[in-house]
C-alpha atoms as a PDB file:
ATOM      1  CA  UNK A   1       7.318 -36.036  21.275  1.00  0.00           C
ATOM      2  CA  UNK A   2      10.732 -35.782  22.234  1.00  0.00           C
ATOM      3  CA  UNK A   3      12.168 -36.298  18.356  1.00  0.00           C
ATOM      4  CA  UNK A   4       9.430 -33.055  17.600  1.00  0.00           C
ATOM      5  CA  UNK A   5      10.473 -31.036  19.595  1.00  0.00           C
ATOM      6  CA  UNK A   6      13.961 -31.098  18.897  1.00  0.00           C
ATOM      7  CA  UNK A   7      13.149 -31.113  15.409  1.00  0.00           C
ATOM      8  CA  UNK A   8      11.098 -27.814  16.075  1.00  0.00           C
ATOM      9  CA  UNK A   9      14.174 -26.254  18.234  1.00  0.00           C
ATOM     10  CA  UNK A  10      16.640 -26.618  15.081  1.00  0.00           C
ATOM     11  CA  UNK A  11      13.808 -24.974  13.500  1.00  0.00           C
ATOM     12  CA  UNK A  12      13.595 -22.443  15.030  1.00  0.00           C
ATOM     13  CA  UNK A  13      17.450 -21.761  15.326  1.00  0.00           C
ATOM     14  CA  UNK A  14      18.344 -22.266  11.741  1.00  0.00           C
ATOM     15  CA  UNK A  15      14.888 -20.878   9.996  1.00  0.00           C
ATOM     16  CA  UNK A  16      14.570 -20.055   6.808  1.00  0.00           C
ATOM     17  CA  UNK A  17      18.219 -18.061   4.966  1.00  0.00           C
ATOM     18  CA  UNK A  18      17.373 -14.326   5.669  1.00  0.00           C
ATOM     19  CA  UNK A  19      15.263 -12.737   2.612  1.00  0.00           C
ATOM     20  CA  UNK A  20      13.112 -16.208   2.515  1.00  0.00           C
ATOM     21  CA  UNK A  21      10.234 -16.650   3.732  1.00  0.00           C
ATOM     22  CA  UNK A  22       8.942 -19.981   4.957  1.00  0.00           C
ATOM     23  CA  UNK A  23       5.821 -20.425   4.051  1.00  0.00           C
ATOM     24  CA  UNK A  24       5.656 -23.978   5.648  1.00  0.00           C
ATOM     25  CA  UNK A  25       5.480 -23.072   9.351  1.00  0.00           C
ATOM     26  CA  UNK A  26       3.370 -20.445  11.338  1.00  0.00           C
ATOM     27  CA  UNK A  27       4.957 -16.930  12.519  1.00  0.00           C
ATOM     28  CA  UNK A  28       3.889 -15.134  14.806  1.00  0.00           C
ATOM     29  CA  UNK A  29       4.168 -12.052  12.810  1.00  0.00           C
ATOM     30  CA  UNK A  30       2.124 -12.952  10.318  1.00  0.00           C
ATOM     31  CA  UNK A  31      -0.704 -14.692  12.647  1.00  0.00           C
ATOM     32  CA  UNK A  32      -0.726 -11.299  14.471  1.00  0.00           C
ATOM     33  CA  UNK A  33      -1.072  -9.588  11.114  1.00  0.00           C
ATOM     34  CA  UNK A  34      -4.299 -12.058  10.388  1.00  0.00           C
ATOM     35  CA  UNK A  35      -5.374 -11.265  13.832  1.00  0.00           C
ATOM     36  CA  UNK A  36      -5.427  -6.982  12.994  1.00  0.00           C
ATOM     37  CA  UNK A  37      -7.352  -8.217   9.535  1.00  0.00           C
ATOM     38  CA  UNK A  38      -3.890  -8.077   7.485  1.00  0.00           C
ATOM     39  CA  UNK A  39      -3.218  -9.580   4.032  1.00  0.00           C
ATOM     40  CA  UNK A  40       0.423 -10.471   4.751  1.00  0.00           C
ATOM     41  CA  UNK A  41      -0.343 -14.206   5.891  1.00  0.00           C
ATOM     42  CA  UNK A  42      -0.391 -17.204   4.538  1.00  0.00           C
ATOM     43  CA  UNK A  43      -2.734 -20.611   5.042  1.00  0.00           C
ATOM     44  CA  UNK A  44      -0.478 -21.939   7.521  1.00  0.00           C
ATOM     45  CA  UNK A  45      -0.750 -18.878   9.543  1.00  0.00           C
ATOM     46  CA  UNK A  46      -4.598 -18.763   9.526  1.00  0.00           C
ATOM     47  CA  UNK A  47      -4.913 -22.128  10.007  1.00  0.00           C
ATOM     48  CA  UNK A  48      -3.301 -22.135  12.950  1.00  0.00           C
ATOM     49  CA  UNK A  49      -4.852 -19.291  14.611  1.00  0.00           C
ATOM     50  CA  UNK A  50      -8.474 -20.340  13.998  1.00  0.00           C
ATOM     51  CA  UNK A  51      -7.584 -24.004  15.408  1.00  0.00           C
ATOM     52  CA  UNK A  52      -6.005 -22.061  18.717  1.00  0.00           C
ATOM     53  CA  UNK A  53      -8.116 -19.008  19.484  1.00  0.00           C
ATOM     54  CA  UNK A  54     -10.772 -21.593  19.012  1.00  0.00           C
ATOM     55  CA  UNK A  55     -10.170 -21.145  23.041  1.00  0.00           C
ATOM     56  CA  UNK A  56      -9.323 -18.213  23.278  1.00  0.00           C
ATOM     57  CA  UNK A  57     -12.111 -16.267  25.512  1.00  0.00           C
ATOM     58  CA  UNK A  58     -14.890 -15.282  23.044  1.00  0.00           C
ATOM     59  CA  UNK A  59     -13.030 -16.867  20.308  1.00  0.00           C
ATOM     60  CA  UNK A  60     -11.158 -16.077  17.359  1.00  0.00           C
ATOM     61  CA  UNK A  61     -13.233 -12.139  17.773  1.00  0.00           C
ATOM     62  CA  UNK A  62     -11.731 -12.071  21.296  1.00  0.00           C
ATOM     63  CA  UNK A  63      -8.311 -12.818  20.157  1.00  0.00           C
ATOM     64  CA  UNK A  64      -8.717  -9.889  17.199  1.00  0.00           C
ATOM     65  CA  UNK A  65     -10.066  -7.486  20.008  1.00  0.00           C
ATOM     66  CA  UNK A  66      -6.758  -8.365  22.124  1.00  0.00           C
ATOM     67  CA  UNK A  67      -4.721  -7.560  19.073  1.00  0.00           C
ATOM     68  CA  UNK A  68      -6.320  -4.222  18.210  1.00  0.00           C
ATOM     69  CA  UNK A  69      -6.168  -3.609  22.261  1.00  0.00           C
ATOM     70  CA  UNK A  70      -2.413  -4.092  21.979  1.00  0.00           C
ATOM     71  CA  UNK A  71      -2.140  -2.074  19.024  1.00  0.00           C
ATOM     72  CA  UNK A  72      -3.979   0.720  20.476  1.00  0.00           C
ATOM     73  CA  UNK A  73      -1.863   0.669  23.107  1.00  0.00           C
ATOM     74  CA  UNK A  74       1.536   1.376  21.381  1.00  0.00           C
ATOM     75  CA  UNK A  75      -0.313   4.075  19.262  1.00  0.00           C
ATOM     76  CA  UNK A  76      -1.385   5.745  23.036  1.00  0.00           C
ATOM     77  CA  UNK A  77       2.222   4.909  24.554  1.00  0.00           C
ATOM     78  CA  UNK A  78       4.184   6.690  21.637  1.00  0.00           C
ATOM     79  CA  UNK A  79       2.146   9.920  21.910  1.00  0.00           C
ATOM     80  CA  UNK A  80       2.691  10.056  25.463  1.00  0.00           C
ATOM     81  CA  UNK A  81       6.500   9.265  25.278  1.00  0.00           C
ATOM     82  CA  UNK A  82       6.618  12.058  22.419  1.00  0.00           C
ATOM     83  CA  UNK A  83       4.051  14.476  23.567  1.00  0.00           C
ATOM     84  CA  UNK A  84       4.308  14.179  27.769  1.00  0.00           C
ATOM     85  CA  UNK A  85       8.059  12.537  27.787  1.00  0.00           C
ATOM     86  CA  UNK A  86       9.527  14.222  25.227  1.00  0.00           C
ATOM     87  CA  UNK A  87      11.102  11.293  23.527  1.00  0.00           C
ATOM     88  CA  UNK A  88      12.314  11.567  19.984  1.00  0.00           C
ATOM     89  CA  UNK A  89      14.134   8.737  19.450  1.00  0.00           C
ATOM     90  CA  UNK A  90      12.278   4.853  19.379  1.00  0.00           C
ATOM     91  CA  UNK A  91      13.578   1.251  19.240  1.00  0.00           C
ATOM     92  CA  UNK A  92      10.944  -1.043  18.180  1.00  0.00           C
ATOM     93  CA  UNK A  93      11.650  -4.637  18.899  1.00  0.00           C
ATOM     94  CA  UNK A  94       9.348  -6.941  17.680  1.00  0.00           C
ATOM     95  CA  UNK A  95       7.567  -4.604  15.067  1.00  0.00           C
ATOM     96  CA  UNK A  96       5.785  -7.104  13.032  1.00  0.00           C
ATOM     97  CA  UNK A  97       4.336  -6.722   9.571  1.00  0.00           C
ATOM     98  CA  UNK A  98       3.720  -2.817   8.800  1.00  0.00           C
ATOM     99  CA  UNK A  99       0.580  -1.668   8.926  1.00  0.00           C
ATOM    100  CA  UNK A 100      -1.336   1.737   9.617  1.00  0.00           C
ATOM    101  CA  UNK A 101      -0.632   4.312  12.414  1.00  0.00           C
ATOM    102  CA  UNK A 102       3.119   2.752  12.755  1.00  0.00           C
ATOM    103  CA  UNK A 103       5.635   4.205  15.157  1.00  0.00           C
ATOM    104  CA  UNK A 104       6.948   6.886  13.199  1.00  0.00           C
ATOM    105  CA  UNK A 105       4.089   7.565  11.969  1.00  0.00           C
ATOM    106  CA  UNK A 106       2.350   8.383  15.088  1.00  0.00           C
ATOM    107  CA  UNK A 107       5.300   9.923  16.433  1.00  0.00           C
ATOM    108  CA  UNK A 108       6.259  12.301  13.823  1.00  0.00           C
ATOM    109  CA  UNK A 109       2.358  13.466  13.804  1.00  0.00           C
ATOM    110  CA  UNK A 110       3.490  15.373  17.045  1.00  0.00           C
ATOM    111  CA  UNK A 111       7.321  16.165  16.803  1.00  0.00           C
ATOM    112  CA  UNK A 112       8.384  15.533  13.036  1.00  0.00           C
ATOM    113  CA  UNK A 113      12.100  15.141  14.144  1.00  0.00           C
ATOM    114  CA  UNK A 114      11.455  12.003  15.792  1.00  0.00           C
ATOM    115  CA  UNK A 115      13.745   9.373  14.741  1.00  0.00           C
ATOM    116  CA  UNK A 116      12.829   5.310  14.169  1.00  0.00           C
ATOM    117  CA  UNK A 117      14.831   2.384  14.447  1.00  0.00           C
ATOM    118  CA  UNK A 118      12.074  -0.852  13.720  1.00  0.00           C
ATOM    119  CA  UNK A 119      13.269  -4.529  14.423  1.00  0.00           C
ATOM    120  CA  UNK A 120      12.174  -8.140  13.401  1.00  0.00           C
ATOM    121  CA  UNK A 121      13.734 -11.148  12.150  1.00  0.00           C
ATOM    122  CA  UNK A 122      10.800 -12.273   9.845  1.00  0.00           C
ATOM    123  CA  UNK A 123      11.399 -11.660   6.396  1.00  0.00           C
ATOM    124  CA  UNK A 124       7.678 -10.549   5.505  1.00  0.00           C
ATOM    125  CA  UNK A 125       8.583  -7.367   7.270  1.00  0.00           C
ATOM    126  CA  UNK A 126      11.519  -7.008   5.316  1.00  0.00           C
ATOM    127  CA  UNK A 127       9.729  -7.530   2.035  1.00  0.00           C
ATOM    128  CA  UNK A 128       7.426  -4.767   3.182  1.00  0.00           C
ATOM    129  CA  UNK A 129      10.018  -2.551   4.943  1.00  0.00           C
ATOM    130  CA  UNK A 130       9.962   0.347   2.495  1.00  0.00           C
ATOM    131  CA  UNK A 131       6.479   0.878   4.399  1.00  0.00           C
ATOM    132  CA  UNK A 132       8.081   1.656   7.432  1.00  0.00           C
ATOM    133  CA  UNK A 133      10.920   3.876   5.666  1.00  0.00           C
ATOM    134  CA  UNK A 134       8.473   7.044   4.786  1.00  0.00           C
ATOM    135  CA  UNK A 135       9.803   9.369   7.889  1.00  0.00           C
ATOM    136  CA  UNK A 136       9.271  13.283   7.449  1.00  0.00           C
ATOM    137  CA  UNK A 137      12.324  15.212   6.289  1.00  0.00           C
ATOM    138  CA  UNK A 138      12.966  16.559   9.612  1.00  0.00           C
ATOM    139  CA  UNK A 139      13.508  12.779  11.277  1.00  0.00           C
ATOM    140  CA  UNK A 140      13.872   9.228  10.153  1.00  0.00           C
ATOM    141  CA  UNK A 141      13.145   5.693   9.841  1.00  0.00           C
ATOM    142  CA  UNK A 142      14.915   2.828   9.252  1.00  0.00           C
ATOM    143  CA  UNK A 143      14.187  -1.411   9.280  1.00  0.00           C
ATOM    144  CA  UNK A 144      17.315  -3.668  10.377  1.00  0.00           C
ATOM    145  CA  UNK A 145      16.972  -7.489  10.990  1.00  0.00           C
ATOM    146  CA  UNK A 146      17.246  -8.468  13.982  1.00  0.00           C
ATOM    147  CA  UNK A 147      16.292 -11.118  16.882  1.00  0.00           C
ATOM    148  CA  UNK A 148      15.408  -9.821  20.631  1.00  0.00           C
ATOM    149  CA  UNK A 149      17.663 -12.660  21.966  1.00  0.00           C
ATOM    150  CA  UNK A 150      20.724 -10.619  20.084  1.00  0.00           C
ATOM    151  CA  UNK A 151      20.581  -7.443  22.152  1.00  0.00           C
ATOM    152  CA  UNK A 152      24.025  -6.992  21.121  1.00  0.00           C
ATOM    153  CA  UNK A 153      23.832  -7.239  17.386  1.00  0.00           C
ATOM    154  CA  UNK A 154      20.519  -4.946  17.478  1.00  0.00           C
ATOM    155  CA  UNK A 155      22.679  -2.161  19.520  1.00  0.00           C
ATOM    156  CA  UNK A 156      25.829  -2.151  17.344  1.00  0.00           C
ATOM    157  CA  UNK A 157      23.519  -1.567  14.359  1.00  0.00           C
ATOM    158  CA  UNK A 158      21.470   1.452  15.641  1.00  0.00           C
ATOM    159  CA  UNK A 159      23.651   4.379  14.248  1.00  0.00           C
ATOM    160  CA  UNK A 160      22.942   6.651  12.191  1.00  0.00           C
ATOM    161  CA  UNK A 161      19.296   5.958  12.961  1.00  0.00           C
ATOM    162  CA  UNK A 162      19.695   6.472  16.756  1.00  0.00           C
ATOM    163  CA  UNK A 163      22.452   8.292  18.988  1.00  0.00           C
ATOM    164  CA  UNK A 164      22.527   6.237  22.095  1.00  0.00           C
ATOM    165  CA  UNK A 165      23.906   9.359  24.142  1.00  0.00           C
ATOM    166  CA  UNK A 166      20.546  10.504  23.549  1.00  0.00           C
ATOM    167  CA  UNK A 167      17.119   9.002  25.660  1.00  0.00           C
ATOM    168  CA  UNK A 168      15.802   6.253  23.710  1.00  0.00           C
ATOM    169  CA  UNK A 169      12.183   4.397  24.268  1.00  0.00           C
ATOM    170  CA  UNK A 170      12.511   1.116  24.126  1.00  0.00           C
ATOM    171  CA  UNK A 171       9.705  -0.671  22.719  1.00  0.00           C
ATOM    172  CA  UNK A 172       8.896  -4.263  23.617  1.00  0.00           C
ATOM    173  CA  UNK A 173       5.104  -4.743  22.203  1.00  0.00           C
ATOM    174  CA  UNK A 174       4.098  -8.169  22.007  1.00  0.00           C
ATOM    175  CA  UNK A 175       7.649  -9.488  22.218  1.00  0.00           C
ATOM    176  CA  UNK A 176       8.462 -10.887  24.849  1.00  0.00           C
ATOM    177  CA  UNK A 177       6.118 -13.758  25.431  1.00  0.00           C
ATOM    178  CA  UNK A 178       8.420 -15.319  22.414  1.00  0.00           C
ATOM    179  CA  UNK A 179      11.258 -15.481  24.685  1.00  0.00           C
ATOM    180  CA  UNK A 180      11.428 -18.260  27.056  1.00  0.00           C
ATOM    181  CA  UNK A 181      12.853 -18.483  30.926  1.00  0.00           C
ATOM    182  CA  UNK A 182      15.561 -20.424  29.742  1.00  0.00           C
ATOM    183  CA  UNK A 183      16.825 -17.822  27.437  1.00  0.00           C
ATOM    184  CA  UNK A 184      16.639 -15.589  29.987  1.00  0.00           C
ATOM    185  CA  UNK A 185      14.503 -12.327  28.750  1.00  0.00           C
ATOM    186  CA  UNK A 186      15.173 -10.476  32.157  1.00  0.00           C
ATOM    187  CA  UNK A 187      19.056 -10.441  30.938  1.00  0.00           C
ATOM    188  CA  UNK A 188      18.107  -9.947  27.550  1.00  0.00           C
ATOM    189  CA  UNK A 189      15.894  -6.459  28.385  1.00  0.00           C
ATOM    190  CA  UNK A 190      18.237  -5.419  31.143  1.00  0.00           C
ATOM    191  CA  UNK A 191      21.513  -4.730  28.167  1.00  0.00           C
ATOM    192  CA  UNK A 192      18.936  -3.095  26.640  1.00  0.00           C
ATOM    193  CA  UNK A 193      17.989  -0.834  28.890  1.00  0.00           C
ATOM    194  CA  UNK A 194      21.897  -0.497  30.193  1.00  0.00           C
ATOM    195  CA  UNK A 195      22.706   0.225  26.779  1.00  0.00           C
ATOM    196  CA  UNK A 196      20.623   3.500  26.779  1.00  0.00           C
ATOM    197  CA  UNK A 197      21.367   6.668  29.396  1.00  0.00           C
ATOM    198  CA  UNK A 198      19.134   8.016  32.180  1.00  0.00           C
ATOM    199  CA  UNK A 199      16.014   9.501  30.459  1.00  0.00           C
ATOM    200  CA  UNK A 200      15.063   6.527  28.662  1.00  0.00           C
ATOM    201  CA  UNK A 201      11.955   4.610  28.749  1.00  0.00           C
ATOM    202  CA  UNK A 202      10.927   1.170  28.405  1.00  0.00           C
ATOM    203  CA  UNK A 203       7.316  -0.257  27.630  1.00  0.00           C
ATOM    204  CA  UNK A 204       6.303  -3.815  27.705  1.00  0.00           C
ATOM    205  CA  UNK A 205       2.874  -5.387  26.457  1.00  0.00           C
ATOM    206  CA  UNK A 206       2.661  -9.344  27.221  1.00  0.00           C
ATOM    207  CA  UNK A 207       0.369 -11.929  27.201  1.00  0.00           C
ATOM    208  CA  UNK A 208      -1.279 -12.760  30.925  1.00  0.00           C
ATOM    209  CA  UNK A 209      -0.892 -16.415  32.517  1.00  0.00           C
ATOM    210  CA  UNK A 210      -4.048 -14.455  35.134  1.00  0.00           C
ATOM    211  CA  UNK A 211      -6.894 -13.379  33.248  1.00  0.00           C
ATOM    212  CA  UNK A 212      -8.673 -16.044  32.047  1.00  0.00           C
ATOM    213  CA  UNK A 213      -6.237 -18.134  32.760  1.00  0.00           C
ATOM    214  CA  UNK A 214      -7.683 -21.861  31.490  1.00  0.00           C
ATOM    215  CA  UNK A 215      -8.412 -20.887  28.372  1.00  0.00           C
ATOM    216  CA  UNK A 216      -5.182 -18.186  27.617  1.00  0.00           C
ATOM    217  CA  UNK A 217      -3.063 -21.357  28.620  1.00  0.00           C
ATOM    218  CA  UNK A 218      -4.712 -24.000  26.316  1.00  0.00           C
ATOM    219  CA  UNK A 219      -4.488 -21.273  23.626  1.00  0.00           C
ATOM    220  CA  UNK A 220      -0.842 -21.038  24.373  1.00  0.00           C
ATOM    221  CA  UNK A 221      -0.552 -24.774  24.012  1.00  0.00           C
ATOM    222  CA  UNK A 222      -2.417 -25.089  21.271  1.00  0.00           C
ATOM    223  CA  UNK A 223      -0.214 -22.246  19.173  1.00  0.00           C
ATOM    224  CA  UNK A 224       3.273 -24.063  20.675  1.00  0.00           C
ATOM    225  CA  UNK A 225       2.295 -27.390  18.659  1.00  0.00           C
ATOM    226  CA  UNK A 226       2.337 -25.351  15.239  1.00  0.00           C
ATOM    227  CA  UNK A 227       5.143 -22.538  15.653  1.00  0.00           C
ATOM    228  CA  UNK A 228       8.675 -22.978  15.436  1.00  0.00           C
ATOM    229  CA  UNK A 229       9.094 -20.495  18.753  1.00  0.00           C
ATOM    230  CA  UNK A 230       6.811 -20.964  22.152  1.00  0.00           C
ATOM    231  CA  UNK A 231       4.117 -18.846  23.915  1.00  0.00           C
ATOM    232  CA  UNK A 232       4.928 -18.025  27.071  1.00  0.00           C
ATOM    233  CA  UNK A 233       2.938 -16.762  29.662  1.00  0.00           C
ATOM    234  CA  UNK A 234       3.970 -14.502  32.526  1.00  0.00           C
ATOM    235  CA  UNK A 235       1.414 -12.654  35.156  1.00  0.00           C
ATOM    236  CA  UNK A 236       1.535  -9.283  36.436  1.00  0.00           C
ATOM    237  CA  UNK A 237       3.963  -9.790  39.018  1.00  0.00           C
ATOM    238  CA  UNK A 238       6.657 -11.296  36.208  1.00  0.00           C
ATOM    239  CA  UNK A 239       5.973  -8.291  34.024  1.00  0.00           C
ATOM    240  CA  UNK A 240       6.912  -5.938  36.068  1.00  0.00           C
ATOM    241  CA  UNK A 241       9.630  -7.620  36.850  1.00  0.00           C
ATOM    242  CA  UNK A 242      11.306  -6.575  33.269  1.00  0.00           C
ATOM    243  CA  UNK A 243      11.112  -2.868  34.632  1.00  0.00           C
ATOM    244  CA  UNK A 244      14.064  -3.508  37.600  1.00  0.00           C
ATOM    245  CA  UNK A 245      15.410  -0.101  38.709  1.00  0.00           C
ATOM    246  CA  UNK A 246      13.609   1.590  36.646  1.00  0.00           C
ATOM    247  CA  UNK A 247      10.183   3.838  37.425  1.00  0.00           C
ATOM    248  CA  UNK A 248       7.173   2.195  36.442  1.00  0.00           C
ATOM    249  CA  UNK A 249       4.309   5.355  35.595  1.00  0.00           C
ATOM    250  CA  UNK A 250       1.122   5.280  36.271  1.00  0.00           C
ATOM    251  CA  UNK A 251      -1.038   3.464  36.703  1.00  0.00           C
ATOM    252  CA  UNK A 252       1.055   0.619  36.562  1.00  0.00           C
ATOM    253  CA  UNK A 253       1.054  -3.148  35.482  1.00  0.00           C
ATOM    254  CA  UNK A 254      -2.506  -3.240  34.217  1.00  0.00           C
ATOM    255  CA  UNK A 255      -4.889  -4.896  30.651  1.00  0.00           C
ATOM    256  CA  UNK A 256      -3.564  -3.170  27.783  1.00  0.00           C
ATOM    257  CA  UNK A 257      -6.924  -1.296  27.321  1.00  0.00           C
ATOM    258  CA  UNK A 258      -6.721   0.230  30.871  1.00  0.00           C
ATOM    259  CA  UNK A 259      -3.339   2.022  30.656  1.00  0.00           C
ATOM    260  CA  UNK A 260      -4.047   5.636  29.928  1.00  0.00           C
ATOM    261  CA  UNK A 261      -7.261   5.358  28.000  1.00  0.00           C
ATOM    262  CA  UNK A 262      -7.959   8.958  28.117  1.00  0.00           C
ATOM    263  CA  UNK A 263      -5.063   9.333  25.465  1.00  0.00           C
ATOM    264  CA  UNK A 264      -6.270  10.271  22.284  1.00  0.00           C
ATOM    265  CA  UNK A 265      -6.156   6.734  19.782  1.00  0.00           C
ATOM    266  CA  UNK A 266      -8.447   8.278  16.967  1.00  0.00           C
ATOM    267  CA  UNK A 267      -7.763   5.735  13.384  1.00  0.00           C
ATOM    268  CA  UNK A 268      -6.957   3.209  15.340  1.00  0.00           C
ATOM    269  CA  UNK A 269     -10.044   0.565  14.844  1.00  0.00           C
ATOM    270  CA  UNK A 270     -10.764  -2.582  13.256  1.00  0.00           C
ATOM    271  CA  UNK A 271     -10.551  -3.647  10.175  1.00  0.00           C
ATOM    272  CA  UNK A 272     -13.799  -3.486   8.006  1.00  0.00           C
ATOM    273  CA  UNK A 273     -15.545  -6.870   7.525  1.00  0.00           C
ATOM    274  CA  UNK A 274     -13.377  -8.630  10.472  1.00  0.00           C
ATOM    275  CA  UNK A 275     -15.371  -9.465  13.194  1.00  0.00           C
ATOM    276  CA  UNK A 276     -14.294  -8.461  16.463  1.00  0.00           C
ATOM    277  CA  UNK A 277     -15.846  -8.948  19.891  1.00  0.00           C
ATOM    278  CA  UNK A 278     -17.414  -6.098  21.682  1.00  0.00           C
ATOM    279  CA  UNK A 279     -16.348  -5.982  25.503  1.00  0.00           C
ATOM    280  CA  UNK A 280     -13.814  -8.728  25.454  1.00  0.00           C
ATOM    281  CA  UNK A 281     -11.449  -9.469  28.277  1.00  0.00           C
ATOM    282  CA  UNK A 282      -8.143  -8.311  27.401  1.00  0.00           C
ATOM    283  CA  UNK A 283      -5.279 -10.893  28.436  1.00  0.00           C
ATOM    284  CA  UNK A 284      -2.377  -8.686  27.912  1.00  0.00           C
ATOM    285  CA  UNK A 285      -0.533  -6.767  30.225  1.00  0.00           C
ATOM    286  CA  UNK A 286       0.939  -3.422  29.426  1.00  0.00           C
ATOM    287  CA  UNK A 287       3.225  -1.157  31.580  1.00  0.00           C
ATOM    288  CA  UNK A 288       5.752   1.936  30.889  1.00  0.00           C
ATOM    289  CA  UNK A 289       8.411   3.141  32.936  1.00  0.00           C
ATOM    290  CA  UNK A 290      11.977   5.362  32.491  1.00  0.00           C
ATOM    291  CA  UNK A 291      15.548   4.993  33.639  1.00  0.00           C
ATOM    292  CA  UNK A 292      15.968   7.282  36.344  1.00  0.00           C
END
């Protein structure tokens, strides 16, 4: 076990060279992309997620419902941050493989100026970045490489996209369950969110270690024996513990599918053909709150 695991740690820290993509090993990316009823996945990927959300609660359809939750969620955040919060500027960590309703997309709907800066270190998104480059005239969007656990190498690479004098929201959807306690993700989010002035906002969606919490761990375990990074779990309690100093809205830590449902989500639904289970428990926590 021991001889695995390191092998799976150099993995993970050397990867494949940047523009190549490893079709060998599970990403999450991708599996999340199979999840939403994507095409950008490969065996490996599928594989893997059947064999694990095998436990998930109500299956591999409750895992798809969590993953359209989640991604009805960021579509609801970013029209409240643009439309009640008057945000026109986003950093999306973590964006995954492009799909419909995407950031700028939404944004722009409501204030074409908005500007985009998207974020991921798996080359499938790069390969279908020009997706995520279609901004309106009046704002922009842009795809840089980049890894979370670099805060620093993500902020000096934001201009001309974003003005950092300017409030920023900070998106961190799906994330940071990828980052383990040992590489410290409190740290990690707090340069973030120092990075950006008073007028900012940060929103978080994360897998729960509470609801359901036999079968959301075994899942976990099951996924950490086939990708080259580790699920981590973190309750309520630990989630909001990414939003230090700053003001958590209403109505708080809560399921992903609870936060703000009167917002309007309209084209966000499943894919046609995937199955996807009706009235599922959602095991991901979501909050939103801004830097006084």
């Amino acid at each position: 076990m021991a001889k695995r695991s390191t092998t799976r740690a150099a993995r993970a820290r050397s990867g494949p060279e940047p523009g190549i993509i490893d079709t060998s090993v599970p990403h999450p990316a991708r599996i999340y992309d199979y999840l939403l009823g994507g095409t950008d996945n490969f065996d490996v990927d599928r594989s893997a997620a059947d064999r694990a959300f095998a436990a998930f609660p109500d299956g591999l359809p409750g895992a798809r419902a969590n993953a359209l939750a989640n991604r009805r969620f960021l579509v609801r955040v970013v029209r409240f941050l643009v439309a009640e919060a008057g945000i026109r500027q986003f950093l999306d960590i973590g964006s995954g493989v492009p799909t419909a309703n995407n950031v700028h997309q939404v944004a722009q709907r409501v204030a074409p100026e908005t500007r985009v800066l998207y974020v991921d270190h798996d080359p499938i998104v790069l390969a279908h970045a020009h997706q995520l480059l279609e901004s309106t005239p009046e704002g922009a969007s842009r795809y840089v490489m980049g890894d979370l656990r670099e805060p620093g190498s993500i902020l000096r690479n934001v201009e001309p996209t974003l003005d950092l004098s300017e409030p920023v929201a900070i998106l961190l959807c799906g994330v940071l369950h990828f980052v383990a306690d040992g590489e410290g993700p409190y740290g990690l989010v707090s340069q973030l969110v120092e990075a950006v002035p008073s007028g900012s906002w940060l929103a978080v969606s994360h897998l729960a270690s509470d609801v359901r919490a036999d079968e959301v761990a075994k899942t976990a375990a099951m996924l950490n024996e086939s990708l080259s990074t580790s699920v981590v779990l973190r309750d309520g309690d630990a989630v909001a513990g990414f939003f230090n100093e700053l003001v958590i809205a209403d109505p708080g830590v809560v399921p992903v599918d609870q936060w703000r449902p009167d917002i309007d989500e309209a084209g966000v639904g499943p894919t046609p053909g995937v199955e996807v289970a009706e009235g599922a428990d959602v095991a991901l926590h979501g909050a939103v709150g801004s830097k006084p």
